[in-house]
N, C-alpha and C. Protein backbone atom coordinates (compact mmCIF):
# COMPACT_ATOMS: atom_id res chain seq x y z
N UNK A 1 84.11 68.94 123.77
CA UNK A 1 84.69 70.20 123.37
C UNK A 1 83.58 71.25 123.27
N UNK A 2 84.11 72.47 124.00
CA UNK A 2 82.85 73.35 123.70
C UNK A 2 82.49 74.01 122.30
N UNK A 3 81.04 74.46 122.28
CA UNK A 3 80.60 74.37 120.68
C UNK A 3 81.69 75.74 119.89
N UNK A 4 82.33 76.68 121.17
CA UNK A 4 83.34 77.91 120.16
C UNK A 4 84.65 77.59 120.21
N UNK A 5 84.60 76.37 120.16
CA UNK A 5 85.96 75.80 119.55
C UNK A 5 85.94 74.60 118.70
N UNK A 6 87.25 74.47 117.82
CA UNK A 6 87.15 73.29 116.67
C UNK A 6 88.60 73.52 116.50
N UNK A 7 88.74 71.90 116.20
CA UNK A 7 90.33 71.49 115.97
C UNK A 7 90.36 72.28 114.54
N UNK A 8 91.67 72.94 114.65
CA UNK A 8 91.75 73.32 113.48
C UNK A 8 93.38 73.85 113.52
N UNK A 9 94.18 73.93 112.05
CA UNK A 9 95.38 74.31 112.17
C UNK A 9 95.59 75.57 110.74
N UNK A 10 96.16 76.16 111.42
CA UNK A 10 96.05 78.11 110.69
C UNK A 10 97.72 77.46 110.03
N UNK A 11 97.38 77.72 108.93
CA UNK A 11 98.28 77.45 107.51
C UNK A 11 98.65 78.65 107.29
N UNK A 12 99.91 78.98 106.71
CA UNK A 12 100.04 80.52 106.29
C UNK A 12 100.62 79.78 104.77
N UNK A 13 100.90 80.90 103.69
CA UNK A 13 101.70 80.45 102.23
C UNK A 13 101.82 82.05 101.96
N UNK A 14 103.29 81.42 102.28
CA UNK A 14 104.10 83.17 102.03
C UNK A 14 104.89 82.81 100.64
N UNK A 15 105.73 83.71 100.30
CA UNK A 15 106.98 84.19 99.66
C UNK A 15 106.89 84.92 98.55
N UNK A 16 107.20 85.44 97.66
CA UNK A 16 107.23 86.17 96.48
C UNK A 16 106.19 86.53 95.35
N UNK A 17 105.61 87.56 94.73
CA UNK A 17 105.21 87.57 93.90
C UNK A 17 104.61 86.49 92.85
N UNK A 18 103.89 85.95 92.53
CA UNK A 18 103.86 85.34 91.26
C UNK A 18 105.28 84.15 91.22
N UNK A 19 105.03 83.49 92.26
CA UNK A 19 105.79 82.19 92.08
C UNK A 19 105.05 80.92 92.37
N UNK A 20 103.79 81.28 92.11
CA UNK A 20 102.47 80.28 92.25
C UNK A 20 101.78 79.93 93.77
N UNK A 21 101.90 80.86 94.61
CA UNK A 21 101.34 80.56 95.68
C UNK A 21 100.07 80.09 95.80
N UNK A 22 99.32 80.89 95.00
CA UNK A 22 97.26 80.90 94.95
C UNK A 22 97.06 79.63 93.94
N UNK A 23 97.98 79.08 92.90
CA UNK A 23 98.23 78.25 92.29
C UNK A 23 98.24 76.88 92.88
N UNK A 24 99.27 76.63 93.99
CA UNK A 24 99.19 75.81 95.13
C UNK A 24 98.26 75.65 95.39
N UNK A 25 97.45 76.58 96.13
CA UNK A 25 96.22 76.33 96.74
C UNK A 25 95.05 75.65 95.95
N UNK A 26 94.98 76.52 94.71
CA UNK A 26 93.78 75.87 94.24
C UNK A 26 94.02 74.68 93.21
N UNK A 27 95.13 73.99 93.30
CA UNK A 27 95.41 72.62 93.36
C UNK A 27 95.15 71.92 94.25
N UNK A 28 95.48 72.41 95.31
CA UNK A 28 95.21 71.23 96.53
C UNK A 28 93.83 71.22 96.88
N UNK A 29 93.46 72.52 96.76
CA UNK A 29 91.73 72.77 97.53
C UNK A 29 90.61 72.21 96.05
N UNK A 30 90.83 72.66 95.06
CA UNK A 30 89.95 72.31 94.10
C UNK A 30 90.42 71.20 92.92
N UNK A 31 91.84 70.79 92.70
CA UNK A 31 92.61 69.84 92.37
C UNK A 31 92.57 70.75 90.79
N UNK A 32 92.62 71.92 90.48
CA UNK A 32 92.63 72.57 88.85
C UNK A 32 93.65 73.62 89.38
N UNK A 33 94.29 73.85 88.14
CA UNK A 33 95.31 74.69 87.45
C UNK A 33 94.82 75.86 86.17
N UNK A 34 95.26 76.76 86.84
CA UNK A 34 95.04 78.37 85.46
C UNK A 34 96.15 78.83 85.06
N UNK A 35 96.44 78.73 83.54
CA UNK A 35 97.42 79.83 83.23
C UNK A 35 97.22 81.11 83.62
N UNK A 36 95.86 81.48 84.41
CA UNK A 36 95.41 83.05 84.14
C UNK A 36 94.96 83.40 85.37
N UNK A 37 95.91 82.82 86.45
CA UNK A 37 95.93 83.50 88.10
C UNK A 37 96.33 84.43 88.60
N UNK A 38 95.22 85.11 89.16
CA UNK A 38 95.84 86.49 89.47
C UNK A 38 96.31 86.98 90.65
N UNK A 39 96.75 87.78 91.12
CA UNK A 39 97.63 88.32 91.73
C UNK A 39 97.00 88.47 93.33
N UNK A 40 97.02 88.11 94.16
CA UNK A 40 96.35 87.84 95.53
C UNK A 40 96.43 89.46 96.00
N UNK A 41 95.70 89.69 96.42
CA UNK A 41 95.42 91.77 96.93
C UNK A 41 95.16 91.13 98.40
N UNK A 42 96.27 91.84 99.02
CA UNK A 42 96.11 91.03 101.04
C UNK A 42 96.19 89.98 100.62
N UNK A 43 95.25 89.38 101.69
CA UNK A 43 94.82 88.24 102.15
C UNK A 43 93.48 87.18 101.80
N UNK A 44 93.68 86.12 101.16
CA UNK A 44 93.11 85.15 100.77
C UNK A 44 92.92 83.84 101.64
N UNK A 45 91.77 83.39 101.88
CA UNK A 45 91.68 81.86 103.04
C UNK A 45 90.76 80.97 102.33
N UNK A 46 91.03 79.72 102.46
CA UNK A 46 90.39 78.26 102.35
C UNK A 46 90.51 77.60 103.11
N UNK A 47 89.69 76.73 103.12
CA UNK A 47 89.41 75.52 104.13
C UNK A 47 89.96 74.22 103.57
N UNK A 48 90.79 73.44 103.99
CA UNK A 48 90.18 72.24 103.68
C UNK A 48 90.38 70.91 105.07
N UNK A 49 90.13 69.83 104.78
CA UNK A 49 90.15 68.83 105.48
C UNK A 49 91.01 67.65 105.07
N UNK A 50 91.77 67.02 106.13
CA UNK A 50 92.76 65.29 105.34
C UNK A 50 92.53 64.58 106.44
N UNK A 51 93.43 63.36 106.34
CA UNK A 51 92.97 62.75 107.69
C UNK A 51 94.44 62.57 107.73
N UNK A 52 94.81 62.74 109.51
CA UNK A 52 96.19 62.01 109.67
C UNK A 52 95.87 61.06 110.66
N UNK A 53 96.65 59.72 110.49
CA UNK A 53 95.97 58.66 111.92
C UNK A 53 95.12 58.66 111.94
N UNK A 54 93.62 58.42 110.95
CA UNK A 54 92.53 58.37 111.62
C UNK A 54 91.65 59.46 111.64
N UNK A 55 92.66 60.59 112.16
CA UNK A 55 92.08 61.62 112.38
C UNK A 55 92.00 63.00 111.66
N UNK A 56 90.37 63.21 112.00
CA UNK A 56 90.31 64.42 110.48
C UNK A 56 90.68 65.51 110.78
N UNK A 57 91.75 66.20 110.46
CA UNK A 57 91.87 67.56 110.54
C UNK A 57 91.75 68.45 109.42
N UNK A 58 91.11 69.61 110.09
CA UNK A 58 90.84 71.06 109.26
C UNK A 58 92.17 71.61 109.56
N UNK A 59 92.21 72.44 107.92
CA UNK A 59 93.37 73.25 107.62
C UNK A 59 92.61 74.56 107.39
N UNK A 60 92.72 75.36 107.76
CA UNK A 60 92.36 76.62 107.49
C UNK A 60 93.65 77.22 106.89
N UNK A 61 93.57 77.74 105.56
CA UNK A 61 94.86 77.67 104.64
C UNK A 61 95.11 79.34 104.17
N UNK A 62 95.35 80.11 104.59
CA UNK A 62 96.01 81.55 104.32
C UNK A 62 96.83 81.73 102.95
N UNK A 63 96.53 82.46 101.76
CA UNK A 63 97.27 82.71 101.13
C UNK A 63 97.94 83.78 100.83
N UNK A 64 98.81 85.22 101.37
CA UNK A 64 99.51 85.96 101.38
C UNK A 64 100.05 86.41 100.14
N UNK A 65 99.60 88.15 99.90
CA UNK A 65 99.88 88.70 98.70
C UNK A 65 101.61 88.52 99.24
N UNK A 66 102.37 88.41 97.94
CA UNK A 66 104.11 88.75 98.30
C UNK A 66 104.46 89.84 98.00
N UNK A 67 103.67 90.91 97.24
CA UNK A 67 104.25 92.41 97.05
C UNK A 67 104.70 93.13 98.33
N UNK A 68 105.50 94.31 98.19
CA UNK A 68 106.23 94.67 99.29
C UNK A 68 104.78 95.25 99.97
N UNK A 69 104.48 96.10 98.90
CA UNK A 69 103.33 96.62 99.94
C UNK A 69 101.65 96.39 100.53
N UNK A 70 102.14 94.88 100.52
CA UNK A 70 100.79 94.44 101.53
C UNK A 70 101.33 93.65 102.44
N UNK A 71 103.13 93.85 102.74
CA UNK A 71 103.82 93.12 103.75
C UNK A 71 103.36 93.65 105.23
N UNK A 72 103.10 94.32 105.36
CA UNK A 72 102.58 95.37 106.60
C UNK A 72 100.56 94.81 107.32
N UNK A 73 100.14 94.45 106.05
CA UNK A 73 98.88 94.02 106.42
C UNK A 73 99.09 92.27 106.56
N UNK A 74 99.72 91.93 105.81
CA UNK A 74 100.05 90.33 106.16
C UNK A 74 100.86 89.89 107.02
N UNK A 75 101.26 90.89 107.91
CA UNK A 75 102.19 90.35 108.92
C UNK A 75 101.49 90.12 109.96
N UNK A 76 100.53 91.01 109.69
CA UNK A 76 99.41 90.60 111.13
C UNK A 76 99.03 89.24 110.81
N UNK A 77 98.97 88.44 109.38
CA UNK A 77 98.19 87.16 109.97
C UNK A 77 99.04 86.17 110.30
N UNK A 78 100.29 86.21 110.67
CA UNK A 78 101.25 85.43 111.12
C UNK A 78 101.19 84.75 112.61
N UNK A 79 100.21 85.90 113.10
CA UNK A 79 100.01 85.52 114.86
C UNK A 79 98.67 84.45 114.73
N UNK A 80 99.10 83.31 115.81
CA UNK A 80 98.70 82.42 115.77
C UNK A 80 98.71 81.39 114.90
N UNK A 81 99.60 81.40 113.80
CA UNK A 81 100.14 80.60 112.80
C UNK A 81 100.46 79.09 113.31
N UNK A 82 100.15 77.99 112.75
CA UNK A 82 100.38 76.66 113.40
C UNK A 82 101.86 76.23 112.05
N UNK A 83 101.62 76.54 111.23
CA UNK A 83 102.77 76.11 109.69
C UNK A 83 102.41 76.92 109.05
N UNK A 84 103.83 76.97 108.29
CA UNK A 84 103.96 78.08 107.08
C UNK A 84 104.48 77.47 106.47
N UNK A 85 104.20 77.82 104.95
CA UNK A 85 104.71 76.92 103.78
C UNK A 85 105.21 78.65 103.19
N UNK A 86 106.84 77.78 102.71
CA UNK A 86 107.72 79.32 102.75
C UNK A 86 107.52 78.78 100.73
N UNK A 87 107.02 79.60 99.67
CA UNK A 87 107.35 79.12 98.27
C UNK A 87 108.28 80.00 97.68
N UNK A 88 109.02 79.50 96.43
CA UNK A 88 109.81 80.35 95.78
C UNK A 88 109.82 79.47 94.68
N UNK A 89 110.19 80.05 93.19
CA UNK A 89 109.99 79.86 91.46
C UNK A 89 110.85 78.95 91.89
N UNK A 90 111.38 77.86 91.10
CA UNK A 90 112.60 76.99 90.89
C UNK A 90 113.31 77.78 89.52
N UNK A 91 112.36 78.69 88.96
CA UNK A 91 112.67 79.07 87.48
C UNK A 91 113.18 80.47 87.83
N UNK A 92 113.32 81.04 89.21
CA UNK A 92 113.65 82.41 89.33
C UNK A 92 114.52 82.63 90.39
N UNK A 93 115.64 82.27 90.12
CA UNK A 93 116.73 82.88 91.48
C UNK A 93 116.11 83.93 92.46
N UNK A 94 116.23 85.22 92.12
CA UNK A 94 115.56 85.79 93.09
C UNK A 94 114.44 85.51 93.84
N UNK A 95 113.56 84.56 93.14
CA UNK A 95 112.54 84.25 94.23
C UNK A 95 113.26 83.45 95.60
N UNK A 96 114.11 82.63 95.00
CA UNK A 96 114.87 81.55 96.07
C UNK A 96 115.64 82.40 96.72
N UNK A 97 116.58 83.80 96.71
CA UNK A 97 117.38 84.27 97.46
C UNK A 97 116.30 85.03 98.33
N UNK A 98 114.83 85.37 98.30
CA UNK A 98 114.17 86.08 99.00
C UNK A 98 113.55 85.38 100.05
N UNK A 99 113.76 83.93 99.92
CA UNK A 99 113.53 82.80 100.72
C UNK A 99 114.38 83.39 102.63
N UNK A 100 114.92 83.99 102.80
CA UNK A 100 115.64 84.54 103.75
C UNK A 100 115.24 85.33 104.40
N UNK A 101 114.39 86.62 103.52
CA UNK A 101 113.60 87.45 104.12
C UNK A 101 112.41 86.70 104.88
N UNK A 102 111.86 85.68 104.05
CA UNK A 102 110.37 85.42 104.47
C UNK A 102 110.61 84.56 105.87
N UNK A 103 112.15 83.97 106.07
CA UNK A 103 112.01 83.53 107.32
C UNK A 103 112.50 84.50 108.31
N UNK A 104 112.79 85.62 107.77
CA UNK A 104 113.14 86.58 108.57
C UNK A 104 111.67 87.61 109.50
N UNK A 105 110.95 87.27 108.45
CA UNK A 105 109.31 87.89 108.69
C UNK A 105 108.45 86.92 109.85
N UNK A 106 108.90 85.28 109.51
CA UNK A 106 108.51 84.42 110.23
C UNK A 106 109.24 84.73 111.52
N UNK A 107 109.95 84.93 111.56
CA UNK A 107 111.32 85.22 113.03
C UNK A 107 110.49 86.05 113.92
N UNK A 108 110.07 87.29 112.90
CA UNK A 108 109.94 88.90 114.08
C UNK A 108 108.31 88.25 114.35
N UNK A 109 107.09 87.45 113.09
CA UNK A 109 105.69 87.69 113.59
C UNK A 109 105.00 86.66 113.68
N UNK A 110 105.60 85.24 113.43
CA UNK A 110 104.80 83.79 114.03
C UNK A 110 105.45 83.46 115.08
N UNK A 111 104.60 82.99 116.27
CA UNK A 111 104.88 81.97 117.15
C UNK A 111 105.86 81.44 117.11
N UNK A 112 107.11 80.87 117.87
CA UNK A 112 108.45 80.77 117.88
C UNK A 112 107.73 79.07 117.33
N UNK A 113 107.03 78.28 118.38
CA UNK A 113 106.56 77.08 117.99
C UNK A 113 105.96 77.06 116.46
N UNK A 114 106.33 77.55 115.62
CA UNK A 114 105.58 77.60 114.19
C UNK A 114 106.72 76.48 113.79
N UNK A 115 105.69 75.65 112.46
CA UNK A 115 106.47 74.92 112.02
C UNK A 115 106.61 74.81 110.32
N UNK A 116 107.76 75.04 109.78
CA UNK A 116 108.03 75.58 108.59
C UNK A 116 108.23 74.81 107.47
N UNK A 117 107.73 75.01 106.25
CA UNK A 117 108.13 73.97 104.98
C UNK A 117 108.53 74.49 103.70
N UNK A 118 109.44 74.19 103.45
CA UNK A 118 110.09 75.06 102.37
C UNK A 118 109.56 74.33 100.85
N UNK A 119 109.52 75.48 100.08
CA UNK A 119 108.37 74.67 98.45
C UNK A 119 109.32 75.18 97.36
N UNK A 120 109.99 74.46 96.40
CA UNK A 120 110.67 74.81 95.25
C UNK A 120 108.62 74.55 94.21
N UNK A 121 107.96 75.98 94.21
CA UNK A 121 106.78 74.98 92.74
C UNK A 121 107.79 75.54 91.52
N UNK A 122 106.60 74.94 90.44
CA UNK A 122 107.40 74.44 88.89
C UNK A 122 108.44 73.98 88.89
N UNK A 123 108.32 72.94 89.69
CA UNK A 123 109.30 71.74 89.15
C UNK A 123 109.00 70.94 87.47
N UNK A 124 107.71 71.40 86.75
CA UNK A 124 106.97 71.15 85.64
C UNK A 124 108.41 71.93 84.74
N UNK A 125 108.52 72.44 84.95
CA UNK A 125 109.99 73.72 84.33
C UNK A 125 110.87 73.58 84.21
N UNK A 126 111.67 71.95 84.24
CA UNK A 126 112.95 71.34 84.75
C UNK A 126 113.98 72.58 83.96
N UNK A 127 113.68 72.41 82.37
CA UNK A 127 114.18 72.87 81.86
C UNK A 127 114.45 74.68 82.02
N UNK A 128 113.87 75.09 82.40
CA UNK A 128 113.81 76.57 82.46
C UNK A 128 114.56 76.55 84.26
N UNK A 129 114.93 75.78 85.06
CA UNK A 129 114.76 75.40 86.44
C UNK A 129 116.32 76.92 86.60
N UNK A 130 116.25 77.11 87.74
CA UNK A 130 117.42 78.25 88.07
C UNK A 130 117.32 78.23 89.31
N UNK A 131 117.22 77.35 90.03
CA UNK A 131 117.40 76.93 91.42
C UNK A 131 117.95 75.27 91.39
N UNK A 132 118.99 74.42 91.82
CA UNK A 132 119.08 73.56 92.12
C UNK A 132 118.22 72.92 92.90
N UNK A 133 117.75 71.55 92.90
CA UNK A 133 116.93 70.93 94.43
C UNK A 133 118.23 70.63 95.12
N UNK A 134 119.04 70.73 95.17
CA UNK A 134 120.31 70.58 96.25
C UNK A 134 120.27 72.04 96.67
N UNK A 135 120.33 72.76 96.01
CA UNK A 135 120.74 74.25 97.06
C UNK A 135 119.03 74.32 97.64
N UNK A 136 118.20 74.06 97.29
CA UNK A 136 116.48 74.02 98.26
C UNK A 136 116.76 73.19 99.48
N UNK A 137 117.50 71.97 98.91
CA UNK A 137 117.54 70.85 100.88
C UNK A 137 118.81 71.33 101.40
N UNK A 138 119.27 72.14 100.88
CA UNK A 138 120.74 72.58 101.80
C UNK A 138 120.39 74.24 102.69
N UNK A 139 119.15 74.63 101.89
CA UNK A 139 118.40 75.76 102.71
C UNK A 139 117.59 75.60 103.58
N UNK A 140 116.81 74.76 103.11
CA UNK A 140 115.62 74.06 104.20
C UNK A 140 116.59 73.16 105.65
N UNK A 141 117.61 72.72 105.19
CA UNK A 141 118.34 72.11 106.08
C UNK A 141 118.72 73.37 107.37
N UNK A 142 119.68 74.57 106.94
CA UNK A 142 119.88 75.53 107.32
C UNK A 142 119.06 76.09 108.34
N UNK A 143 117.50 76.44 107.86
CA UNK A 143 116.46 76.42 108.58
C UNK A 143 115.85 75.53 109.60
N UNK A 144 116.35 74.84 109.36
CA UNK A 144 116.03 73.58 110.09
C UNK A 144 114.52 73.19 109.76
N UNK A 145 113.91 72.66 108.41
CA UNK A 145 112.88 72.55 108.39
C UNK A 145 112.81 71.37 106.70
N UNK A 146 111.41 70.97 106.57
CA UNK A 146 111.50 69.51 105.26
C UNK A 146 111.51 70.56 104.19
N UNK A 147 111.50 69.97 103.29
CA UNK A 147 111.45 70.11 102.22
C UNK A 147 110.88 69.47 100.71
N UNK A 148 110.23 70.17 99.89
CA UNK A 148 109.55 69.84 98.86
C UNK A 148 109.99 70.37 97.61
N UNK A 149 109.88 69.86 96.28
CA UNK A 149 109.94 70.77 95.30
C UNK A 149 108.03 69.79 94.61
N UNK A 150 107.60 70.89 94.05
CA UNK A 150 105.85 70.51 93.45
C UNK A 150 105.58 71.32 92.58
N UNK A 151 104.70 70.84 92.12
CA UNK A 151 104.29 71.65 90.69
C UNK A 151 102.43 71.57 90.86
N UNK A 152 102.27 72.95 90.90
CA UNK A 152 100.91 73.54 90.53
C UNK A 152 99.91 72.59 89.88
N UNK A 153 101.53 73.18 88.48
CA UNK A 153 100.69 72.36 87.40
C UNK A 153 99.93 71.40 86.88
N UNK A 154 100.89 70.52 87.33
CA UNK A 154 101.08 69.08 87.45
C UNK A 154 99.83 68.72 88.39
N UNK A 155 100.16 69.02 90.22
CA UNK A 155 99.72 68.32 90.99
C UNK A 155 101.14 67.47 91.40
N UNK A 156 102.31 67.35 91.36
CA UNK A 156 102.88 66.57 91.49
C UNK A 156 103.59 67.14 93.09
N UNK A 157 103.32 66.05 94.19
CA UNK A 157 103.93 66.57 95.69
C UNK A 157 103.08 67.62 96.21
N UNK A 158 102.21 68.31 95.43
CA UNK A 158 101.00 68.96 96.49
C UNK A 158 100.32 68.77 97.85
N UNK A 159 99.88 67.87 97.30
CA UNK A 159 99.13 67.09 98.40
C UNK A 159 99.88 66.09 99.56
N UNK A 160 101.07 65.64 99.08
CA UNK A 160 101.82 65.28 99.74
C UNK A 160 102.91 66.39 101.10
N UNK A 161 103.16 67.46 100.32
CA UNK A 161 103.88 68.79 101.14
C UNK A 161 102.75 69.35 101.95
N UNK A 162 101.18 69.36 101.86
CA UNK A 162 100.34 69.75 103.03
C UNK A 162 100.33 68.92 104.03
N UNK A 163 100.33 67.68 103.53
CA UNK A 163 100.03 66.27 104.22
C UNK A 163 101.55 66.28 105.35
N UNK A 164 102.48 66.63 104.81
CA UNK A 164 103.53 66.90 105.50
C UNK A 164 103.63 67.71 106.72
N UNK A 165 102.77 69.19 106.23
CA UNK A 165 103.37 70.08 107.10
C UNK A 165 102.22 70.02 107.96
N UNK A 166 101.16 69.71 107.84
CA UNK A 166 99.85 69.28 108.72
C UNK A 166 100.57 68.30 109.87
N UNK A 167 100.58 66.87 109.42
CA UNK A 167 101.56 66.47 110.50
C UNK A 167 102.53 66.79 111.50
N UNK A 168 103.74 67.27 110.82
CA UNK A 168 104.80 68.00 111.93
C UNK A 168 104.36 68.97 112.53
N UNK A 169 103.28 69.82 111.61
CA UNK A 169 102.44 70.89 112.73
C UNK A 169 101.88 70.10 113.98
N UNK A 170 101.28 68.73 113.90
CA UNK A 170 100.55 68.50 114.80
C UNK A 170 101.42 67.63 115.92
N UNK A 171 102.31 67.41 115.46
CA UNK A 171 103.43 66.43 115.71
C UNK A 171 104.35 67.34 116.81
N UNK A 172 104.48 68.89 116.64
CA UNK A 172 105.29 69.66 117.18
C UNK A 172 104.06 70.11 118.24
N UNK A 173 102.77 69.69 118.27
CA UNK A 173 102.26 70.94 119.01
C UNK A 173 101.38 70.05 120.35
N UNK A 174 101.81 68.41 119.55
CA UNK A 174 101.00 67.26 121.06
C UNK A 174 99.94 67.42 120.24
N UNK A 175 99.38 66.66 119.42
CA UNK A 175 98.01 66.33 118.35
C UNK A 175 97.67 67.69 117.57
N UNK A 176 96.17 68.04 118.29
CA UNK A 176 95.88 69.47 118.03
C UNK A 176 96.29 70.54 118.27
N UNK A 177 95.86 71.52 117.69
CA UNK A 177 95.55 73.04 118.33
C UNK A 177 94.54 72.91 118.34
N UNK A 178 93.92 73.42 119.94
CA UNK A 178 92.52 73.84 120.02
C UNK A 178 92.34 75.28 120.23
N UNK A 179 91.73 75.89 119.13
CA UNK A 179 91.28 77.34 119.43
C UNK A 179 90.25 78.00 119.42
N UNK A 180 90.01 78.66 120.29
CA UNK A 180 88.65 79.58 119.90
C UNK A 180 88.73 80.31 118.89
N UNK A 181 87.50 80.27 118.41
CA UNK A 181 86.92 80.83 117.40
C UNK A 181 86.81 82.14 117.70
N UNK A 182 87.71 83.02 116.58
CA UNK A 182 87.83 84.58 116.63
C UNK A 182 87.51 85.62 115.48
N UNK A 183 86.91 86.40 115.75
CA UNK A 183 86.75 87.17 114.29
C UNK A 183 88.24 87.62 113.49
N UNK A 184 88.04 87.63 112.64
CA UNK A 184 89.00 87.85 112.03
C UNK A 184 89.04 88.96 110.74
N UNK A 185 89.82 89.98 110.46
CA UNK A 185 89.24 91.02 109.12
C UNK A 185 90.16 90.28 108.19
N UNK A 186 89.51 90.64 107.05
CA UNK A 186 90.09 90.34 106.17
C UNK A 186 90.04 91.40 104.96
N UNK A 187 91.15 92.33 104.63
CA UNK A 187 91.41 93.35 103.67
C UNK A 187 91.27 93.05 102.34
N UNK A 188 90.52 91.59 101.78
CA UNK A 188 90.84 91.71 100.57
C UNK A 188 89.52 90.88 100.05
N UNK A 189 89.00 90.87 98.98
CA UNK A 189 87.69 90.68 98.95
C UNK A 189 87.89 89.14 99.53
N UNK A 190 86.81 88.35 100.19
CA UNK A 190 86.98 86.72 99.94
C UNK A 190 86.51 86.41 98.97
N UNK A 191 87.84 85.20 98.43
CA UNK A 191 86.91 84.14 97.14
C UNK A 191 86.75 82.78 97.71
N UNK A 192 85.89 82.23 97.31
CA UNK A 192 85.88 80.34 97.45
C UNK A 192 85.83 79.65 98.62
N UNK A 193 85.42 80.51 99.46
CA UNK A 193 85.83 80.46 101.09
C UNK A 193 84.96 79.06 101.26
N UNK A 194 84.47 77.79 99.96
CA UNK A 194 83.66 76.69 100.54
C UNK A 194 85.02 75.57 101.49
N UNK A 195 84.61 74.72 101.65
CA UNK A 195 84.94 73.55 102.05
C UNK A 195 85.88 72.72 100.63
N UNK A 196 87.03 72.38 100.88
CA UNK A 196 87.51 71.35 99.98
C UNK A 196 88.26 70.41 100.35
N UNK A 197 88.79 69.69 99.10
CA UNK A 197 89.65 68.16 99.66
C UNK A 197 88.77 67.88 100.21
């Protein structure tokens, strides 16, 4: 393989406001949880690495502000997208009815071959819960795509829902994506940009 390219698969993590997206991440990438996460401005990226079969693949992992108005700068990072992990509150209806838009965003600006995973987090919240996990696999079904419910908090199905969508990403696309290495801007300061998992 030539040295300006490396297997690698472009992760996106869309959906709503403050329904733990950056939360996700730095569970899976650093395995810790904050009550006191803040609010993603643009665009946020991490790295990490798993093995499927043997084989090690890099995730290059996108985390997407959900306010309306950085929808316009995050739509650009949809191109070239390998999976998107679509999240919404289990504790906030509206996050779950906005679940529609974000595949509507996926429709007009990822790759038709993108491959999609739908995330109920705070499942830690049973009690506070305002989403069914039956109406989540009867949406994800709809979409035609798996489904998870996980908790931040916890750690519980994290690592298992990347491990997921890494696969069917690679599973839908004949092993890898191989891509060249491209500059890329990024509108929002970088944090943590090391290596994890």
């Amino acid at each position: 393989m030539a040295e300006d390219e490396e297997k690698t698969l472009k992760i996106l993590i869309i959906g709503n406001s403050l329904v733990g997206k950056s939360s996700i991440l730095l569970r899976y990438c650093d395995n810790q949880f904050t009550e006191e996460m803040g609010t993603t401005i643009g665009v946020d990226f991490r790295f990490a690495t798993l093995k499927i079969n043997d084989e090690e693949v890099k995730l290059q992992i996108w985390d997407t502000a959900g306010q309306e108005r950085f929808r316009t700068i995050t739509g650009t990072y949809y191109r070239n997208a390998d999976g998107i992990m679509i999240v919404y509150d289990i504790t906030k209806k509206d996050s779950f009815s906005q679940v529609k838009h974000w595949f509507q965003e996926i429709k007009t600006n990822a790759p038709e071959n993108v491959v999609n995973l739908l995330v109920g987090n705070k499942a830690d919240l049973e009690n506070q819960r305002d989403v069914t996990e039956e109406s989540g696999k009867k949406l994800a079904k709809h979409f035609k795509c798996s489904f998870f419910e996980v908790s931040a908090k916890t750690g519980n199905n994290v690592s298992e829902a990347f491990h997921l969508l890494a696969e069917q990403t690679l599973a839908a696309n004949g092993n890898f994506s191989t891509k060249k290495k491209s500059p890329t801007v990024n509108f929002a300061k970088k944090k943590n940009k090391k290596s994890c998992c």
